[in-house]
Protein backbone atom coordinates (compact mmCIF):
# COMPACT_ATOMS: atom_id res chain seq x y z
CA UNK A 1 68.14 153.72 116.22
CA UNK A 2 70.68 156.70 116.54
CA UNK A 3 70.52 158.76 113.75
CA UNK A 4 73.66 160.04 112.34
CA UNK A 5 75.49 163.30 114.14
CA UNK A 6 76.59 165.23 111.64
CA UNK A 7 80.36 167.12 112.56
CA UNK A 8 80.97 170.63 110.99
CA UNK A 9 80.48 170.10 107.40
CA UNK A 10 83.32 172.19 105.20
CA UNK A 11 82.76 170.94 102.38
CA UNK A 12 80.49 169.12 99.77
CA UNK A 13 81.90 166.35 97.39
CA UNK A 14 79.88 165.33 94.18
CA UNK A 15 81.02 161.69 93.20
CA UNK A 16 81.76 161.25 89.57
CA UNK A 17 82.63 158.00 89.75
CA UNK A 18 82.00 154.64 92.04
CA UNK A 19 84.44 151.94 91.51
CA UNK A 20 83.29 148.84 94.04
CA UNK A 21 86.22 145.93 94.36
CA UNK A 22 84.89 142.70 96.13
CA UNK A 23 87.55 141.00 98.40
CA UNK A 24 86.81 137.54 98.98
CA UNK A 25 88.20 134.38 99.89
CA UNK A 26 91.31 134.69 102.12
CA UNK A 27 92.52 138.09 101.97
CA UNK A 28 96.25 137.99 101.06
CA UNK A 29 99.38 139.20 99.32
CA UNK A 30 97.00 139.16 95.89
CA UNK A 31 94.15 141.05 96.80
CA UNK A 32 97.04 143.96 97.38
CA UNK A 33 98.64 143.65 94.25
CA UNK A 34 95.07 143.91 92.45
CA UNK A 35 94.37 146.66 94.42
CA UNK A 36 97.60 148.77 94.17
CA UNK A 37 97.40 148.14 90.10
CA UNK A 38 93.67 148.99 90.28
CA UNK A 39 94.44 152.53 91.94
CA UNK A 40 97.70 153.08 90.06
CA UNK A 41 95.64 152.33 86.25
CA UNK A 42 92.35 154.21 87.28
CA UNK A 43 94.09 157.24 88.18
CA UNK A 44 91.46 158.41 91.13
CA UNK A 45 90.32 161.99 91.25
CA UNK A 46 89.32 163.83 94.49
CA UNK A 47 85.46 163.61 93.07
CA UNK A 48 85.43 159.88 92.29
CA UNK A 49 84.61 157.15 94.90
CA UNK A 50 86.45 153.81 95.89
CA UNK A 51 84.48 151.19 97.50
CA UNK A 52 86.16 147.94 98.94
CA UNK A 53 83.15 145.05 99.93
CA UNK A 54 84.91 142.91 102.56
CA UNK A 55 83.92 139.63 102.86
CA UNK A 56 87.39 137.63 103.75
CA UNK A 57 86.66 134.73 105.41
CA UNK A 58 90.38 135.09 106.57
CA UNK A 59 93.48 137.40 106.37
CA UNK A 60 97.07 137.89 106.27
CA UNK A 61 97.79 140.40 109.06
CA UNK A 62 100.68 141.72 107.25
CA UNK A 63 99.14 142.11 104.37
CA UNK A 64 96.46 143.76 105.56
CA UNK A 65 98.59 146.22 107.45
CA UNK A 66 99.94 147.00 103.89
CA UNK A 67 96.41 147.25 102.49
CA UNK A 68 95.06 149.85 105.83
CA UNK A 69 98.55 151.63 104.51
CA UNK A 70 97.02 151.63 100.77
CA UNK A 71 94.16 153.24 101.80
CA UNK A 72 95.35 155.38 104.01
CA UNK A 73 97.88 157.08 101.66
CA UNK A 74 95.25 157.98 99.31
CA UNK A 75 93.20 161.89 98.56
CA UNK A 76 90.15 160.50 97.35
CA UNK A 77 87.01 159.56 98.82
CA UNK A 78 86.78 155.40 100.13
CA UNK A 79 84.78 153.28 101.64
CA UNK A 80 83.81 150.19 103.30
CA UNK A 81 81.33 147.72 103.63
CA UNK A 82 81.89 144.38 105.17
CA UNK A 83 79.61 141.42 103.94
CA UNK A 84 77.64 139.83 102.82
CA UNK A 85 78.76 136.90 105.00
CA UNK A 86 79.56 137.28 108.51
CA UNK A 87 82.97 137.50 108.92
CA UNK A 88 85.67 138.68 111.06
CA UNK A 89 88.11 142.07 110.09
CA UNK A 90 90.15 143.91 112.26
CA UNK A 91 89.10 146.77 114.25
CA UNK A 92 92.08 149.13 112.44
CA UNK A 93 91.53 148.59 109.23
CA UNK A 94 87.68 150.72 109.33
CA UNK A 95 89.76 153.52 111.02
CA UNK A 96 91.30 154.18 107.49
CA UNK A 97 87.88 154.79 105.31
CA UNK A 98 85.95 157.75 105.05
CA UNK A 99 82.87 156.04 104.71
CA UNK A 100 82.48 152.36 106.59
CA UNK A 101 79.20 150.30 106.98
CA UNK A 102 78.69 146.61 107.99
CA UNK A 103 76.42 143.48 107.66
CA UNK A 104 74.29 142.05 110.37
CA UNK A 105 76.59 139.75 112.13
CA UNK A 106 80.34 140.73 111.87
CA UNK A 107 82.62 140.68 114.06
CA UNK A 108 85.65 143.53 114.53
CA UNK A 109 88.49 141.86 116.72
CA UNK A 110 91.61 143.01 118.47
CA UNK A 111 89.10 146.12 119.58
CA UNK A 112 91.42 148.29 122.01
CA UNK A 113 87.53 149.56 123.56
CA UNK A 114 87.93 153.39 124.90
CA UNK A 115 85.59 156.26 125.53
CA UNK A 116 84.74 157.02 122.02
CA UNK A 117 84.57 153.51 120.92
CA UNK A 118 82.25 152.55 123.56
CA UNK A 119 79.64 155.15 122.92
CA UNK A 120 79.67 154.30 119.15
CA UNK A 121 79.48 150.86 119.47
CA UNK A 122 78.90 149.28 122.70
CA UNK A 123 75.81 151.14 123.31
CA UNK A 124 73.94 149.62 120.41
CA UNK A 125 76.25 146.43 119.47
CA UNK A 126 77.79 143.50 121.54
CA UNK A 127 81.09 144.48 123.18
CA UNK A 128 83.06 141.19 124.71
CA UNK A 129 85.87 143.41 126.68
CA UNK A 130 87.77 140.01 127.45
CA UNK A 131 88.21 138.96 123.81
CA UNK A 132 88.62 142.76 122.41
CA UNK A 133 85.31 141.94 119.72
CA UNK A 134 82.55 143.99 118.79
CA UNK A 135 80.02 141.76 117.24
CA UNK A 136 77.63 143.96 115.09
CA UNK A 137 73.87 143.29 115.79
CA UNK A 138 70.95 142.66 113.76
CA UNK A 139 69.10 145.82 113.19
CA UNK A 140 69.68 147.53 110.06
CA UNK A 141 70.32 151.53 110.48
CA UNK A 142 72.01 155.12 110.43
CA UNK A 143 74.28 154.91 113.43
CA UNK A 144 77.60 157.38 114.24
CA UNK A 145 80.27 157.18 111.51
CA UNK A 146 78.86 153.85 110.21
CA UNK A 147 75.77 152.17 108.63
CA UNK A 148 74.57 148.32 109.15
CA UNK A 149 72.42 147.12 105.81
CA UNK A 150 72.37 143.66 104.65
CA UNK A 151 73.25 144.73 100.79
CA UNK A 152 75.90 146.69 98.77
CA UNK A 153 73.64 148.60 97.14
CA UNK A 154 71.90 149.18 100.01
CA UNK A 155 74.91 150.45 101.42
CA UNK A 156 75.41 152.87 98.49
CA UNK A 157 71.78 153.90 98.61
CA UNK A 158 72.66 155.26 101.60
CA UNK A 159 75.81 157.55 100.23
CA UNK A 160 73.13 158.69 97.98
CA UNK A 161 72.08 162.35 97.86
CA UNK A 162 69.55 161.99 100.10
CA UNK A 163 71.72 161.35 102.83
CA UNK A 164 74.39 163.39 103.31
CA UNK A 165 77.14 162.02 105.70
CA UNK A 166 79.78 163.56 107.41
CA UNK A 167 83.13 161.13 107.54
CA UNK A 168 86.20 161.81 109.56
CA UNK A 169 87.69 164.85 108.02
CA UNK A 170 84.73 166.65 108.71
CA UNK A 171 83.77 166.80 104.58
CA UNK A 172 80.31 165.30 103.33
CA UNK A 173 79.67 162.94 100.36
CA UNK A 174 77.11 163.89 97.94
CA UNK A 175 76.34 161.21 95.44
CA UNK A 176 73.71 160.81 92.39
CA UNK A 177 73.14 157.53 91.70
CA UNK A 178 71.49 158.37 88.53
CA UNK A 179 74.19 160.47 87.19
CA UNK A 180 77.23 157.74 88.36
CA UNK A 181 78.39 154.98 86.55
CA UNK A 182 79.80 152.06 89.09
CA UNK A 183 81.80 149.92 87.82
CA UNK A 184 82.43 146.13 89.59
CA UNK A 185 86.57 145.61 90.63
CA UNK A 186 88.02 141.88 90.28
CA UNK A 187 91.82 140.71 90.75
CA UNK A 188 93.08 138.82 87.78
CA UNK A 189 92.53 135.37 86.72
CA UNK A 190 95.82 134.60 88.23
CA UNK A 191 95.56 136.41 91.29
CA UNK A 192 91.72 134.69 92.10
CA UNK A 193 93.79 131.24 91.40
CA UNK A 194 96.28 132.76 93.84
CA UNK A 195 93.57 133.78 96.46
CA UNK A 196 91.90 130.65 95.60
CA UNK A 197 95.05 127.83 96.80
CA UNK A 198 95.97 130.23 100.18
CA UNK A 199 92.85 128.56 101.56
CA UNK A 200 94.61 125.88 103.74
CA UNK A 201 92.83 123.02 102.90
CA UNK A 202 92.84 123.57 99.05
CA UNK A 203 96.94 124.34 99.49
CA UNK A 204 97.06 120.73 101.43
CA UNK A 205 94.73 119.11 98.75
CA UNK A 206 96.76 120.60 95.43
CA UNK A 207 99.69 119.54 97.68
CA UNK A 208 99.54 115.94 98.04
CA UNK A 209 97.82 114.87 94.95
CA UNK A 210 100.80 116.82 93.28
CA UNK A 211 102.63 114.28 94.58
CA UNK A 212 100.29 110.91 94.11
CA UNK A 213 99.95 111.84 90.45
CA UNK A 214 103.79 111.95 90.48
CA UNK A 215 103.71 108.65 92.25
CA UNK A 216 101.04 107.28 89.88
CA UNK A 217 103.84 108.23 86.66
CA UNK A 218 106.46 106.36 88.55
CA UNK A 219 104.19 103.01 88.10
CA UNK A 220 103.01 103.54 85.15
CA UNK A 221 104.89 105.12 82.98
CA UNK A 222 103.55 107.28 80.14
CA UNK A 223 104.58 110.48 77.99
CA UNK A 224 105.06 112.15 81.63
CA UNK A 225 101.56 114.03 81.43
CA UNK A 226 100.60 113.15 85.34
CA UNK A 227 103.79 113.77 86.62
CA UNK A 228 104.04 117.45 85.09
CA UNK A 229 100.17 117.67 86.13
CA UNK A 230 101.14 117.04 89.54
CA UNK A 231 104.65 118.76 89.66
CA UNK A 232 102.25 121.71 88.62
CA UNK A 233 100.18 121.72 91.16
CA UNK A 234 103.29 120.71 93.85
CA UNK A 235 104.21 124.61 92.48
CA UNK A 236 101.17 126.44 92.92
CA UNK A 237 100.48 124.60 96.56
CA UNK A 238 103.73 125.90 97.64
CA UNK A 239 103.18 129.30 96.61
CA UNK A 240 101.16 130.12 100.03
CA UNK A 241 103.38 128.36 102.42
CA UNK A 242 105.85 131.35 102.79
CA UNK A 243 103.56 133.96 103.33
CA UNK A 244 101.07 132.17 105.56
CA UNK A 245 103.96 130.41 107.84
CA UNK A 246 104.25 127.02 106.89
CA UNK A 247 105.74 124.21 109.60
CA UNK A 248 108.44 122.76 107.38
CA UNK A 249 109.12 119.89 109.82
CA UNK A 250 105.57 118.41 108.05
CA UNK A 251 106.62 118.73 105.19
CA UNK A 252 109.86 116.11 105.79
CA UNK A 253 106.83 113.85 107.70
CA UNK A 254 104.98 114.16 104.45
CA UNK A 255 107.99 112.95 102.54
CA UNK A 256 108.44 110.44 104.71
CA UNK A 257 104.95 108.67 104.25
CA UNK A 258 105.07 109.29 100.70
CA UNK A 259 108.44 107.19 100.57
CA UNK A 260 106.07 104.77 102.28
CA UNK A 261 103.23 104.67 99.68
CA UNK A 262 105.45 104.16 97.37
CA UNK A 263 107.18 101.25 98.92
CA UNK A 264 103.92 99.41 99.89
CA UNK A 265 102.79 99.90 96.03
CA UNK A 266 105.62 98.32 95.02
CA UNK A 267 105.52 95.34 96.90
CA UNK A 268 101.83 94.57 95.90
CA UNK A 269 99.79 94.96 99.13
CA UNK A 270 99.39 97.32 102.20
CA UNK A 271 98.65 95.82 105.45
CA UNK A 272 99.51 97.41 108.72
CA UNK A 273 102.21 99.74 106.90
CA UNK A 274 99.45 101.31 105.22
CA UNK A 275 97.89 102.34 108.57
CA UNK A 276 100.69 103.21 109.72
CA UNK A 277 101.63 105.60 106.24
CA UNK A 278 98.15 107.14 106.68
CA UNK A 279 98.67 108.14 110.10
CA UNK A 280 102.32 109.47 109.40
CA UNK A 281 100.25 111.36 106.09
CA UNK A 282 97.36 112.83 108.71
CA UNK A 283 100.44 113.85 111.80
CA UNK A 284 102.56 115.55 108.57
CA UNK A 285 99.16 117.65 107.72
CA UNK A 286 98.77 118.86 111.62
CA UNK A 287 102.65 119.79 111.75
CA UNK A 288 102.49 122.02 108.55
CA UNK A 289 99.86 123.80 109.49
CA UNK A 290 100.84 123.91 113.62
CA UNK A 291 102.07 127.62 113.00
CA UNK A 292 100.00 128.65 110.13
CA UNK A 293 97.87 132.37 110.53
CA UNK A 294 94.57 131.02 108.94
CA UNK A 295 92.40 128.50 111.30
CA UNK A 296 92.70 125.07 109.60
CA UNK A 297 89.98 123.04 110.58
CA UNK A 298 91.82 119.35 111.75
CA UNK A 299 88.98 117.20 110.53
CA UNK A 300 89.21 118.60 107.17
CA UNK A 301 92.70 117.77 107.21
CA UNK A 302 91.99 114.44 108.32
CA UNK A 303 89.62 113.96 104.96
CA UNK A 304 91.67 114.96 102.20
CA UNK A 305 94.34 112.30 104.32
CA UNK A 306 92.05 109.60 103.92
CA UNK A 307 90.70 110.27 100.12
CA UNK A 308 94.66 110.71 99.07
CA UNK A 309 94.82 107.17 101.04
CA UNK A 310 92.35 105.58 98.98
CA UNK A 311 93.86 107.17 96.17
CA UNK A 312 97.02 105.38 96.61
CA UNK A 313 95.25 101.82 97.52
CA UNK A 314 92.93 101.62 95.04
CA UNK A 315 93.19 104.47 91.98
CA UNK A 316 96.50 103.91 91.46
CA UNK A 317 96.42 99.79 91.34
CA UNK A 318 93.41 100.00 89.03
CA UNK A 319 95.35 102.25 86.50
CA UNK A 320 98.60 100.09 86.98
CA UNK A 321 96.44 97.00 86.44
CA UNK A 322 94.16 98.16 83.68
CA UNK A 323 97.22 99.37 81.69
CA UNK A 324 98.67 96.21 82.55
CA UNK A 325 95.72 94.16 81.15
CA UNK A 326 95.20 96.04 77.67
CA UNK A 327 99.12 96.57 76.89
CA UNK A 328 100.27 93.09 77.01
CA UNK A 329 103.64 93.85 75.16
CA UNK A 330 104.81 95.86 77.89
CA UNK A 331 104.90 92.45 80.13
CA UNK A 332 108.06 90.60 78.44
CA UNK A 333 109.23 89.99 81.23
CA UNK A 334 106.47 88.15 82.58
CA UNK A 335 107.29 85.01 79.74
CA UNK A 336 108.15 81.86 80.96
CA UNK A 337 106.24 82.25 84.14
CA UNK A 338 103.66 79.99 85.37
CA UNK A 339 99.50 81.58 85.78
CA UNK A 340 96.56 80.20 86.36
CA UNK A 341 93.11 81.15 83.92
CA UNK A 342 90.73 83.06 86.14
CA UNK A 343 88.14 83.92 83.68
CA UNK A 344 87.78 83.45 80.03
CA UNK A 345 87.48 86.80 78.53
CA UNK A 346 86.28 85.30 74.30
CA UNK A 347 87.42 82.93 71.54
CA UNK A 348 91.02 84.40 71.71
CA UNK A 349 91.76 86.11 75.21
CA UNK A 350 91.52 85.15 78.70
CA UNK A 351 92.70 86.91 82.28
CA UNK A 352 95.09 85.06 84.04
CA UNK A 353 96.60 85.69 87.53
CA UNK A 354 100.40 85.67 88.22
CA UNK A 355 100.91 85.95 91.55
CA UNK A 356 98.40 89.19 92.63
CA UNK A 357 98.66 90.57 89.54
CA UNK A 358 95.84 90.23 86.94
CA UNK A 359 96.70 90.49 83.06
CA UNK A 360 94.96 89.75 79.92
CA UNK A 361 96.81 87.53 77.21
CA UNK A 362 95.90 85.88 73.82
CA UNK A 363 95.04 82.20 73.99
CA UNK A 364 95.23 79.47 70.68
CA UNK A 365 92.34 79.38 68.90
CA UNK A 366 92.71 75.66 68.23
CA UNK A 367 93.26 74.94 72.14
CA UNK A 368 90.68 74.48 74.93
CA UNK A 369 91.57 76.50 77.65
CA UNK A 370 89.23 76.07 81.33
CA UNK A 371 88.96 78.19 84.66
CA UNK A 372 91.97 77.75 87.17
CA UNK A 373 94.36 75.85 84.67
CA UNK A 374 97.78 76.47 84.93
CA UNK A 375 99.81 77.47 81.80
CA UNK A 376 103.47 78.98 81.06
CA UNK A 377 102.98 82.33 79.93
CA UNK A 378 104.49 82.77 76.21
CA UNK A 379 106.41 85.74 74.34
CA UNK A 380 104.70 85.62 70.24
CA UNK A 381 105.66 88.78 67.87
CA UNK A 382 105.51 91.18 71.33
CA UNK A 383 102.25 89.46 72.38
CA UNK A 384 101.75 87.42 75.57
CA UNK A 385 100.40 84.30 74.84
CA UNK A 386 99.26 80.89 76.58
C-alpha cells in the first residue's frame, strides 16, 4: 500500500458540518435539481463538508456534465465516494472533488491515461488502455489523492482527525467526528419517482400497461378509473423519453400492435395475429430504445412483451367476461338469441354459452332446465332470463 503524499499544506480546515447525499438509481436530470436546491437551502460555509455517495448504476452524460459543473462552482469543501455497488462513473467527474475515495470494484471510463494518471492509478489498479477504464482493485487503503474502503463511514473515518489529507488545492481537512453532526441528503418523493421510471425497463413497463389498462376501459366500460390509471402512468413513462433519447419510430410500431390487440379482442379470439401483434409489440420495444444512453438489456424487454401479451389474452377476457356474467342487465342486446346451458349454477341461475361468450342468466323456478339444452335468451324487468 502507498501511503498518502502529502503536497504543501497552507492551510487547516475544521469541518462544522457533514452533509452526505446518496445518488442512486440512474443518475439524471433529478438528482441535479435535488442537488442544486440542496446547496442553494443549506447555504454551505467554507468550514462545512458536502459528501456525494455515488452509486448510479447509470447516467445521463449531460446531466452529469451539469452536476461536475455544480460542484465545481462551489468554495466549500466536497467529496466523493463511489459505492457501495460496483458501478461505472466517469473519469472527469472525481477531477472536481476535493476529497474522492472508491469501493472495491468500480470502474472509471472514458480515462484519457497520462503521466500523472498512470502513476496514481495504474501502478496499483487495472488500467485497460484500449477501452480508456481503470477498474479499482480489491485492497482497501491510503493511496495518492484517493482512498478505497468498502463503507461510507469508513470513508469518513478516514477524513477524520487522525488523518489529515491534503486535496488538490494544496489545503488539508481536519474533521472531529465527535464534535460533527452528519446529516443523510435524499431528493424528493417526486424526484425518487422521477429517478425511479428513467430506468428503461420500468419506463417500457409503466408504458405499455398505460395503455392495456386504457384498452381494458374500452371493453369494459366503468366510471373511467383504469383508463385515467393508465393515462397516468402513459404521462410519467414519457417523462424520460426526451432526456434519455427515445427512438420515436417505436413508438408508431407500438401503436401499431396496440391497434392490433385491440382488434383481435374484439373479434373474440387471437390466433396467428396474436403472434404476429406480440412480435410487432417486442420489434416496437428494440426500436425505442435503439438510440437510448442507458444499456437496455433486450431480454428484459422481451419479458415485460410477453407478460403485457398475456395481459391482453387472458386478464382482460376474464374481466370482460366476469363483468359480463354478474351484470346481466348490461346484455339487452343479447335477447332473442339462441344459447346452450353449460352448467347449472343453483335453483334460479345457470351459465349459458352464446357463441364464445359465457354469461350467467336467471332460469324459472317452475322449469327443468339440463346441461347442453338450447333456449332463447329472454329480456324480464332488465334481467336476462331463459
Amino acid at each position: 500500500m502507498i501511503n498518502i503524499i502529502f503536497s504543501i499544506v497552507l492551510a487547516s480546515i475544521s469541518i462544522a458540518q457533514i452533509n452526505i447525499f446518496e445518488v442512486d438509481g440512474i443518475f439524471s436530470s433529478a438528482h441535479v435539481r435535488s442537488i442544486e436546491r440542496h446547496i442553494e437551502e443549506f447555504k454551505y460555509q467554507k468550514e462545512d463538508l458536502f459528501v456525494v455517495q455515488y452509486s448510479a448504476k447509470d447516467f445521463s452524460s449531460e446531466k452529469l456534465e451539469e452536476f461536475n459543473k455544480i460542484i465545481l462552482d462551489q468554495d466549500f469543501s466536497t467529496a466523493l465516494w463511489v459505492g457501495p455497488y460496483k458501478v461505472d462513473l466517469e473519469f472527469q467527474t472525481i477531477n472536481n472533488f476535493d476529497f474522492v475515495g472508491f469501493t472495491p470494484g468500480v470502474n472509471l471510463i472514458n480515462v484519457n491515461f497520462n503521466e500523472s494518471i498512470n502513476e496514481k492509478y495504474c501502478d496499483i489498479n487495472i488500467c485497460d488502455y484500449e477501452k480508456n477504464i481503470i477498474s479499482i482493485i480489491n485492497e482497501e487503503g491510503i493511496y495518492e489523492d484517493y482512498i478505497i474502503v468498502g463503507s461510507i463511514g469508513a470513508f469518513i473515518q478516514n477524513l477524520s482527525s487522525e488523518n489529515i489529507i491534503s486535496n488538490l488545492s494544496g489545503q488539508a481537512i481536519n474533521i472531529n467526528l465527535t464534535n460533527n453532526e452528519i446529516g443523510f441528503i435524499k431528493p424528493s418523493l417526486m424526484e425518487r419517482f422521477y429517478i425511479s421510471i428513467s430506468n428503461p425497463i420500468f419506463t417500457y413497463l409503466f408504458f405499455v400497461l398505460g395503455f392495456a389498462l386504457i384498452g381494458l376501459e374500452l371493453f369494459a366500460l366503468g366510471p373511467g378509473l383504469m383508463a385515467f390509471i393508465g393515462g397516468s402512468l402513459v404521462i410519467f413513462s414519457t417523462m424520460a423519453f426526451e432526456e434519455f433519447g427515445i427512438n420515436y419510430f417505436g413508438i408508431v410500431l407500438f401503436i401499431i400492435s396496440f391497434l392490433i390487440y385491440i382488434k383481435i379482442l374484439s373479434r373474440g379470439y387471437f390466433s396467428l395475429l396474436g403472434i404476429g401483434a406480440f412480435l410487432l409489440l417486442y420489434l416496437s420495444s428494440l426500436v425505442m430504445f435503439s438510440d437510448y444512453e442507458i444499456r437496455v438489456n433486450s431480454i428484459l424487454l422481451g419479458l415485460v412483451s410477453l407478460g403485457l401479451a398475456f395481459f391482453y389474452f387472458i386478464a382482460i377476457p376474464t374481466v370482460i367476461r366476469s363483468r359480463l356474467t354478474t351484470d346481466t342487465s348490461a346484455m339487452s342486446s343479447l335477447a332473442g338469441r339462441k344459447a346452450k346451458i353449460i352448467q347449472i349454477l343453483d335453483n334460479d341461475s345457470a351459465l349459458i354459452k352464446v357463441n364464445e361468450l359465457k354469461i350467467r342468466v336467471e332460469t324459472k323456478q317452475d322449469k327443468q332446465y339440463k346441461v347442453n339444452e338450447e333456449h332463447v335468451i329472454k329480456e324480464e324487468d332488465g334481467t336476462l332470463i331463459i
